[in-house]
Protein backbone atom coordinates (compact mmCIF):
# COMPACT_ATOMS: atom_id res chain seq x y z
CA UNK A 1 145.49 108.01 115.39
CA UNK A 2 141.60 107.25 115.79
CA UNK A 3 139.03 107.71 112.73
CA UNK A 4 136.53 110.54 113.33
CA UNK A 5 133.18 109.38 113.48
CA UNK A 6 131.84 109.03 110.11
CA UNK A 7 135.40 108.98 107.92
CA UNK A 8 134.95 105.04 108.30
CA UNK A 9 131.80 105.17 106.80
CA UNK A 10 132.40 107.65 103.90
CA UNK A 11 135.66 105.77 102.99
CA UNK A 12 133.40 102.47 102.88
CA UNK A 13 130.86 104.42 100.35
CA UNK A 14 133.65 105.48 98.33
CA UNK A 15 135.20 102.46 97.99
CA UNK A 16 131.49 100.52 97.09
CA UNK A 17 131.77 102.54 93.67
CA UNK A 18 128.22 102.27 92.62
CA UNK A 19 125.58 104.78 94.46
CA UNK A 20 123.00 103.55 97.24
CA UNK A 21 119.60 103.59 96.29
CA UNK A 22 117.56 106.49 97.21
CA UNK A 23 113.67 107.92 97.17
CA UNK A 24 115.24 110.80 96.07
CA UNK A 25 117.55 109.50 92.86
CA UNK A 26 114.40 106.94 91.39
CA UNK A 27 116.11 104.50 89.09
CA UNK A 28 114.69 102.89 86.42
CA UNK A 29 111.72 103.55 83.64
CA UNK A 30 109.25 105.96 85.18
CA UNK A 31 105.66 104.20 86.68
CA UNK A 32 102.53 106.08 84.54
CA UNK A 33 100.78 108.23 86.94
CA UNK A 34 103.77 108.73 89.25
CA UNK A 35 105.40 112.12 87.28
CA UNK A 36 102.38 114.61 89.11
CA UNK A 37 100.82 114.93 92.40
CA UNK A 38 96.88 114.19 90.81
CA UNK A 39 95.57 116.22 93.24
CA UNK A 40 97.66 119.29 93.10
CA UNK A 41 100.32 118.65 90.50
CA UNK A 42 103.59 119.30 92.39
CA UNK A 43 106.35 117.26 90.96
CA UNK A 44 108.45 117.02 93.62
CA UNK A 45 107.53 113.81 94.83
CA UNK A 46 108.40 110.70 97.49
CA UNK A 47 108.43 107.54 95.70
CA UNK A 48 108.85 104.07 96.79
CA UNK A 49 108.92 100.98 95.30
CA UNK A 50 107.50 98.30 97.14
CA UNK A 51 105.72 94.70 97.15
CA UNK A 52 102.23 94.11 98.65
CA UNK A 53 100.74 91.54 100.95
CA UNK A 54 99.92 90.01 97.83
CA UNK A 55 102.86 90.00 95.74
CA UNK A 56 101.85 92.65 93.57
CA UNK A 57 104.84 95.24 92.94
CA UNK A 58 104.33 99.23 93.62
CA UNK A 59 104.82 102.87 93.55
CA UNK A 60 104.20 104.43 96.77
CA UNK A 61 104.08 108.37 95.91
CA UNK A 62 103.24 110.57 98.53
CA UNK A 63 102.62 114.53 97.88
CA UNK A 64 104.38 116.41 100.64
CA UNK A 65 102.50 119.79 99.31
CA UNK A 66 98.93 118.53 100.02
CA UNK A 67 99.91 114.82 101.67
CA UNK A 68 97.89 112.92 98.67
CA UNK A 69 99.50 109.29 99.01
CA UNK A 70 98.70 106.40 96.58
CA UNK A 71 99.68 103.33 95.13
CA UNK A 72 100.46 102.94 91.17
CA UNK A 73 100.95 99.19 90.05
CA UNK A 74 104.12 98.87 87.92
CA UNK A 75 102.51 97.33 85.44
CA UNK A 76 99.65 100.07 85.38
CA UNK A 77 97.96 102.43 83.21
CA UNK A 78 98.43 105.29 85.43
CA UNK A 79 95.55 104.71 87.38
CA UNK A 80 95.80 104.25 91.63
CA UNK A 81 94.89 101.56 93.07
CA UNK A 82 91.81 101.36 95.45
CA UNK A 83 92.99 101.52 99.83
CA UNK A 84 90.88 98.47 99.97
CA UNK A 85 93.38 97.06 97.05
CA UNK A 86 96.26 97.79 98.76
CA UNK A 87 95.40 97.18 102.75
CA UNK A 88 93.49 93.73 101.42
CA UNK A 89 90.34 94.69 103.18
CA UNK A 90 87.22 96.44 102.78
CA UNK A 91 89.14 99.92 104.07
């Protein structure tokens, strides 16, 4: 008898045993700066973890209440970095 679409897939994750990564299930020590939207203070943010042009690793958190996006260093004080920091221009 054929597999329903999907049941392939969800037997796959099963098996795997440990959980896929996720922007909604954050893993690791929290980034300073990254707990509060700083414009409006929602909590309930996106967060991504990423590398720039440059090397440098990042928080991407983006504020779906009032769509404030920035960029925290990992090794930061809390404080976002610059557009022109991240996009490596003069932006």
């Amino acid at each position: 008898m054929a597999r329903r679409k999907g049941e392939a897939a969800r037997a796959r994750a099963e098996r795997a045993g440990e959980p896929l990564g996720s922007i909604s299930q954050p893993s690791g020590p929290g980034v300073p700066g990254t707990q509060a939207c700083l414009r409006c203070g929602e909590t309930d943010l996106t967060r991504i973890r990423m590398a720039l042009a440059d090397g440098r690793q990042v928080v991407f958190v983006s504020c779906p209440a009032c769509e404030q996006r920035n960029w925290f260093p990992l090794d930061g004080n809390g404080v976002p970095l610059d557009r022109g920091d991240v996009l490596g221009d003069d932006s």
